[in-house]
PDB file of N, CA and C in Angstrom:
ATOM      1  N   UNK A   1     151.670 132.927 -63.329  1.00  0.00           N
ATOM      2  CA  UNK A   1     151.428 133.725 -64.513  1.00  0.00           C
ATOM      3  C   UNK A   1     152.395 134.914 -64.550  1.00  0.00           C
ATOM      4  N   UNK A   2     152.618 134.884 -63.512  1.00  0.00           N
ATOM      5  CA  UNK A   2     153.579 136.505 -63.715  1.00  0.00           C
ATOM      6  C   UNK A   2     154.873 136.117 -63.617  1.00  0.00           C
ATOM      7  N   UNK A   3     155.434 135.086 -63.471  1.00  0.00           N
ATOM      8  CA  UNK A   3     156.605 134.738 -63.918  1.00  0.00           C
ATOM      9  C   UNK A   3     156.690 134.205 -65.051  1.00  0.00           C
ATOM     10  N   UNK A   4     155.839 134.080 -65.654  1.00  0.00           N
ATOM     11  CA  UNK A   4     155.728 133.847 -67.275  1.00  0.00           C
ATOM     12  C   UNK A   4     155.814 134.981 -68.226  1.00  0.00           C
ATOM     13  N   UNK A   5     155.176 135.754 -67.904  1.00  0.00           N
ATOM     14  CA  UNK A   5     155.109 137.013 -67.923  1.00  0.00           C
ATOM     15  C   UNK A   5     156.714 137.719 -68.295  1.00  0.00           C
ATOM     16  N   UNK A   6     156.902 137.759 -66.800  1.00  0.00           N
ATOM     17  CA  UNK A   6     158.546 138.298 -67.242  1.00  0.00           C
ATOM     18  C   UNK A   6     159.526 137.303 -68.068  1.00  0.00           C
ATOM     19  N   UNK A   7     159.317 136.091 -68.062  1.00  0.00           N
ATOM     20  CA  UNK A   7     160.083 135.559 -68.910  1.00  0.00           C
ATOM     21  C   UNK A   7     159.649 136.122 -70.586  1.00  0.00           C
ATOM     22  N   UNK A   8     158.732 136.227 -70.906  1.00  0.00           N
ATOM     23  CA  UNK A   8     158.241 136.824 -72.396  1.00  0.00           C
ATOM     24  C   UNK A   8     158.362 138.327 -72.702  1.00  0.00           C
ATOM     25  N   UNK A   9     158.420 138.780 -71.157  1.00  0.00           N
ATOM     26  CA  UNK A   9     158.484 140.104 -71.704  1.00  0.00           C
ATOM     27  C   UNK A   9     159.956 140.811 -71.362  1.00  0.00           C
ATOM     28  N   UNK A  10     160.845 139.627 -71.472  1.00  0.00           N
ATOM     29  CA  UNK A  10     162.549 139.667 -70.710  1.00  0.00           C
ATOM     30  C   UNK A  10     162.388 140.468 -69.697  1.00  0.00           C
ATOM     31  N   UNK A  11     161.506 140.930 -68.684  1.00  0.00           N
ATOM     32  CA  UNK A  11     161.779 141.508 -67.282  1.00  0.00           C
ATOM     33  C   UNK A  11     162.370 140.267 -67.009  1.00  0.00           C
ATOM     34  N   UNK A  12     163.252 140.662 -66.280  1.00  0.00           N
ATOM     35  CA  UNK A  12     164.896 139.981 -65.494  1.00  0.00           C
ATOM     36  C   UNK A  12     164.239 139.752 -63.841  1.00  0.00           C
ATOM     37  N   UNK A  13     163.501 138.522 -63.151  1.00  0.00           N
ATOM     38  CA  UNK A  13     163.323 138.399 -62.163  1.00  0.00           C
ATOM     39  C   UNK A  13     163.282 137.038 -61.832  1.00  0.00           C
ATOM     40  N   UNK A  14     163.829 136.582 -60.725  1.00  0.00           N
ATOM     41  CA  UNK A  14     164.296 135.274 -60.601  1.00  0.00           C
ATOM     42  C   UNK A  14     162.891 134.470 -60.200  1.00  0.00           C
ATOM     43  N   UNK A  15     162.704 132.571 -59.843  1.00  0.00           N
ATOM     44  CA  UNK A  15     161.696 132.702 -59.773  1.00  0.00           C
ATOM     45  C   UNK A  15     161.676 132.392 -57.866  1.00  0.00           C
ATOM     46  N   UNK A  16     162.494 133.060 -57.259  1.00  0.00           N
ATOM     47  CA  UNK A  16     162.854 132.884 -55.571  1.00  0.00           C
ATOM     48  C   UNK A  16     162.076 134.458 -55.586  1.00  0.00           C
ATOM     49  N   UNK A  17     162.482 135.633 -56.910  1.00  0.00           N
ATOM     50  CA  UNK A  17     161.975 137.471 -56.451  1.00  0.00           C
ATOM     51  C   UNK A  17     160.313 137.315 -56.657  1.00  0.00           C
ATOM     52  N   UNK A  18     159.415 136.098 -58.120  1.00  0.00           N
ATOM     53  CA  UNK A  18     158.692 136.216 -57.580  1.00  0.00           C
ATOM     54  C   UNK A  18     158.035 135.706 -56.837  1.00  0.00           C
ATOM     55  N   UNK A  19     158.501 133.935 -56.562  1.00  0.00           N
ATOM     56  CA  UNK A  19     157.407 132.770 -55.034  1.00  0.00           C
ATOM     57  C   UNK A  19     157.541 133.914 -53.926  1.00  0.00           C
ATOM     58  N   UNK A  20     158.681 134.952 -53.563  1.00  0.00           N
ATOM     59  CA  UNK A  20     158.576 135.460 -52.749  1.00  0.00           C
ATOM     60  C   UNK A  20     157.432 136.782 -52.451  1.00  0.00           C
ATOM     61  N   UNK A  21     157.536 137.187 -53.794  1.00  0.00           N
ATOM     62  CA  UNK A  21     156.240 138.525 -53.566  1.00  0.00           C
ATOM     63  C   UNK A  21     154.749 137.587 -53.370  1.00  0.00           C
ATOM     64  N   UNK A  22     154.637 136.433 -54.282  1.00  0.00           N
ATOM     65  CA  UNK A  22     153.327 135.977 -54.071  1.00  0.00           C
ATOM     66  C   UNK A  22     152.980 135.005 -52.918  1.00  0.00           C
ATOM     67  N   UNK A  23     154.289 135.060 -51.935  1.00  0.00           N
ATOM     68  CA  UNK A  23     153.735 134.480 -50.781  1.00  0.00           C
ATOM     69  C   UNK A  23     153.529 133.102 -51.213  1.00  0.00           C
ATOM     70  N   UNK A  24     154.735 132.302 -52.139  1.00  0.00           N
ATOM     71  CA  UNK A  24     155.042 130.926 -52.561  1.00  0.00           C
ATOM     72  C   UNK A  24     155.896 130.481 -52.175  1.00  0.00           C
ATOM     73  N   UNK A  25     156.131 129.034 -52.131  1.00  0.00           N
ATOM     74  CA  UNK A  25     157.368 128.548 -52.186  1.00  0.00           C
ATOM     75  C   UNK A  25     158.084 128.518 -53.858  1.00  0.00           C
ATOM     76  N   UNK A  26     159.403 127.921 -54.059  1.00  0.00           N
ATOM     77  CA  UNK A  26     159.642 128.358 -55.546  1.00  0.00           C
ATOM     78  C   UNK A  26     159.301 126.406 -56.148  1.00  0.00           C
ATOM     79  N   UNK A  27     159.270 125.692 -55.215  1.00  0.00           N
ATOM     80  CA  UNK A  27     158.708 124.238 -55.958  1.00  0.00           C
ATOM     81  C   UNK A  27     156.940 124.810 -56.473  1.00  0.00           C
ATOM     82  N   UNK A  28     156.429 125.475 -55.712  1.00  0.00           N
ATOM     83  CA  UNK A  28     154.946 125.393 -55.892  1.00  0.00           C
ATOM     84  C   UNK A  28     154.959 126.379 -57.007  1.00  0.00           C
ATOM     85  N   UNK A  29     156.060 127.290 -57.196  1.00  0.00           N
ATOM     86  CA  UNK A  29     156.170 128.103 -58.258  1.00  0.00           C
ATOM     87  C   UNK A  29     156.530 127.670 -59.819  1.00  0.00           C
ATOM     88  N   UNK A  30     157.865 126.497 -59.715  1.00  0.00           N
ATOM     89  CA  UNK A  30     157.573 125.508 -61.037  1.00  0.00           C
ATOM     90  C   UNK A  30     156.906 124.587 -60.930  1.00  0.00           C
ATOM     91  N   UNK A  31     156.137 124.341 -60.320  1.00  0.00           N
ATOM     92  CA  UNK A  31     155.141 123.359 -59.865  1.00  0.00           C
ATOM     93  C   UNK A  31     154.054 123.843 -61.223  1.00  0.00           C
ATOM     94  N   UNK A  32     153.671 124.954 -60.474  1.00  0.00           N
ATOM     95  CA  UNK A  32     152.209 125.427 -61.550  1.00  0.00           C
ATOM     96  C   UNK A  32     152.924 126.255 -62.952  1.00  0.00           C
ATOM     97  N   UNK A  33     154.058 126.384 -63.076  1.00  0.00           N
ATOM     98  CA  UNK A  33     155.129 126.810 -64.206  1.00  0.00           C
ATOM     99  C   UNK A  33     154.720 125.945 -65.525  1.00  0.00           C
ATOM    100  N   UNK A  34     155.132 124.684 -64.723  1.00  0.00           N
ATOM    101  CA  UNK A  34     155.284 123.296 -65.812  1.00  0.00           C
ATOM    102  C   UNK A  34     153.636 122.868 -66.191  1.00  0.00           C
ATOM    103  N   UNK A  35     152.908 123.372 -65.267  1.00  0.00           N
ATOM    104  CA  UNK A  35     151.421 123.002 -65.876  1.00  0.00           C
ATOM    105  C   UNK A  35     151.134 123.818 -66.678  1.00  0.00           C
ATOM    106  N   UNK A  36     151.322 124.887 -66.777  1.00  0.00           N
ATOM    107  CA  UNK A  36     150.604 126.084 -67.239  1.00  0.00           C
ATOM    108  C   UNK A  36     151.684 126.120 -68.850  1.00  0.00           C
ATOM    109  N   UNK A  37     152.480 125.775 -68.383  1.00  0.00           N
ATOM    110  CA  UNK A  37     153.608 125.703 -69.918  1.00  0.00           C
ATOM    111  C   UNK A  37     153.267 124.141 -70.768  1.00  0.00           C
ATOM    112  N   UNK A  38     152.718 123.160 -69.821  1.00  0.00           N
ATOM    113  CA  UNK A  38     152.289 122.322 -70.650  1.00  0.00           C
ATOM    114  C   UNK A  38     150.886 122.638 -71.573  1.00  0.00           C
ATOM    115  N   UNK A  39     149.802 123.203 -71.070  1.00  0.00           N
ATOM    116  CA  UNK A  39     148.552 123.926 -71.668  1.00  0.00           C
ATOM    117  C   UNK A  39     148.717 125.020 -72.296  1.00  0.00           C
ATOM    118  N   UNK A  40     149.445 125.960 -72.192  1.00  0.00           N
ATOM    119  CA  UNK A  40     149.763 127.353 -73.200  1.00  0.00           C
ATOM    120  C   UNK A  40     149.623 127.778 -73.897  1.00  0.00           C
ATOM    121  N   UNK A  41     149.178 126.408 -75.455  1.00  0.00           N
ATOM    122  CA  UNK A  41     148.132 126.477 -76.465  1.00  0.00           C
ATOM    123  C   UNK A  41     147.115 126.806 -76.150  1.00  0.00           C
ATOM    124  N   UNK A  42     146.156 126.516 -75.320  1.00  0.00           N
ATOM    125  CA  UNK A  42     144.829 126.080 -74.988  1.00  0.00           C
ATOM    126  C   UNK A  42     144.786 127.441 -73.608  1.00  0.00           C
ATOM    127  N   UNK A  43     145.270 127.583 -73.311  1.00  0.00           N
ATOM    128  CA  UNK A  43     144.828 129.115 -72.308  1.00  0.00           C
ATOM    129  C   UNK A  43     145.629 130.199 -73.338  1.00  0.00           C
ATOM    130  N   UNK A  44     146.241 130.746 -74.156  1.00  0.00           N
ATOM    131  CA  UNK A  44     147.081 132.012 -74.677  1.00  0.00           C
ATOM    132  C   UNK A  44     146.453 131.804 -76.065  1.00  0.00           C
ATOM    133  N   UNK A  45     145.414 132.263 -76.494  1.00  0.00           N
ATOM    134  CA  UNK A  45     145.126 132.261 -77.499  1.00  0.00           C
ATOM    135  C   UNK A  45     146.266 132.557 -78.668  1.00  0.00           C
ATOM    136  N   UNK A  46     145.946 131.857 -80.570  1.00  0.00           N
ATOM    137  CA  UNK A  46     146.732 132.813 -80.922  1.00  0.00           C
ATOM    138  C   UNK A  46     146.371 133.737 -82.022  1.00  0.00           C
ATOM    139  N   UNK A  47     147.270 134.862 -81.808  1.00  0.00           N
ATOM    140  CA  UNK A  47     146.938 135.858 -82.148  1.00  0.00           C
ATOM    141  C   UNK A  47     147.548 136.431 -83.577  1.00  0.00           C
TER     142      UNK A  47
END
């Protein structure tokens, strides 16, 4: 979520600056990327 995050909110952070703060690898990081971008309708309401 928080690399989603900075991608929408153009904070500039790679996704190696954040698997690394959250104690991820960066596969497990587009891992749950690509799920969460496939559902995005359905969890981000719109507004």
């Amino acid at each position: 979520v928080l690399y989603i995050a900075c991608l929408k909110t153009g904070e500039k952070r790679t996704q190696t600056d954040i698997a690394q703060a959250a104690g991820i690898t960066e596969m497990t990081l587009r891992n749950r990327y690509k799920d969460i971008k496939r559902r995005e309708l359905d969890l981000i309401p719109i507004i």
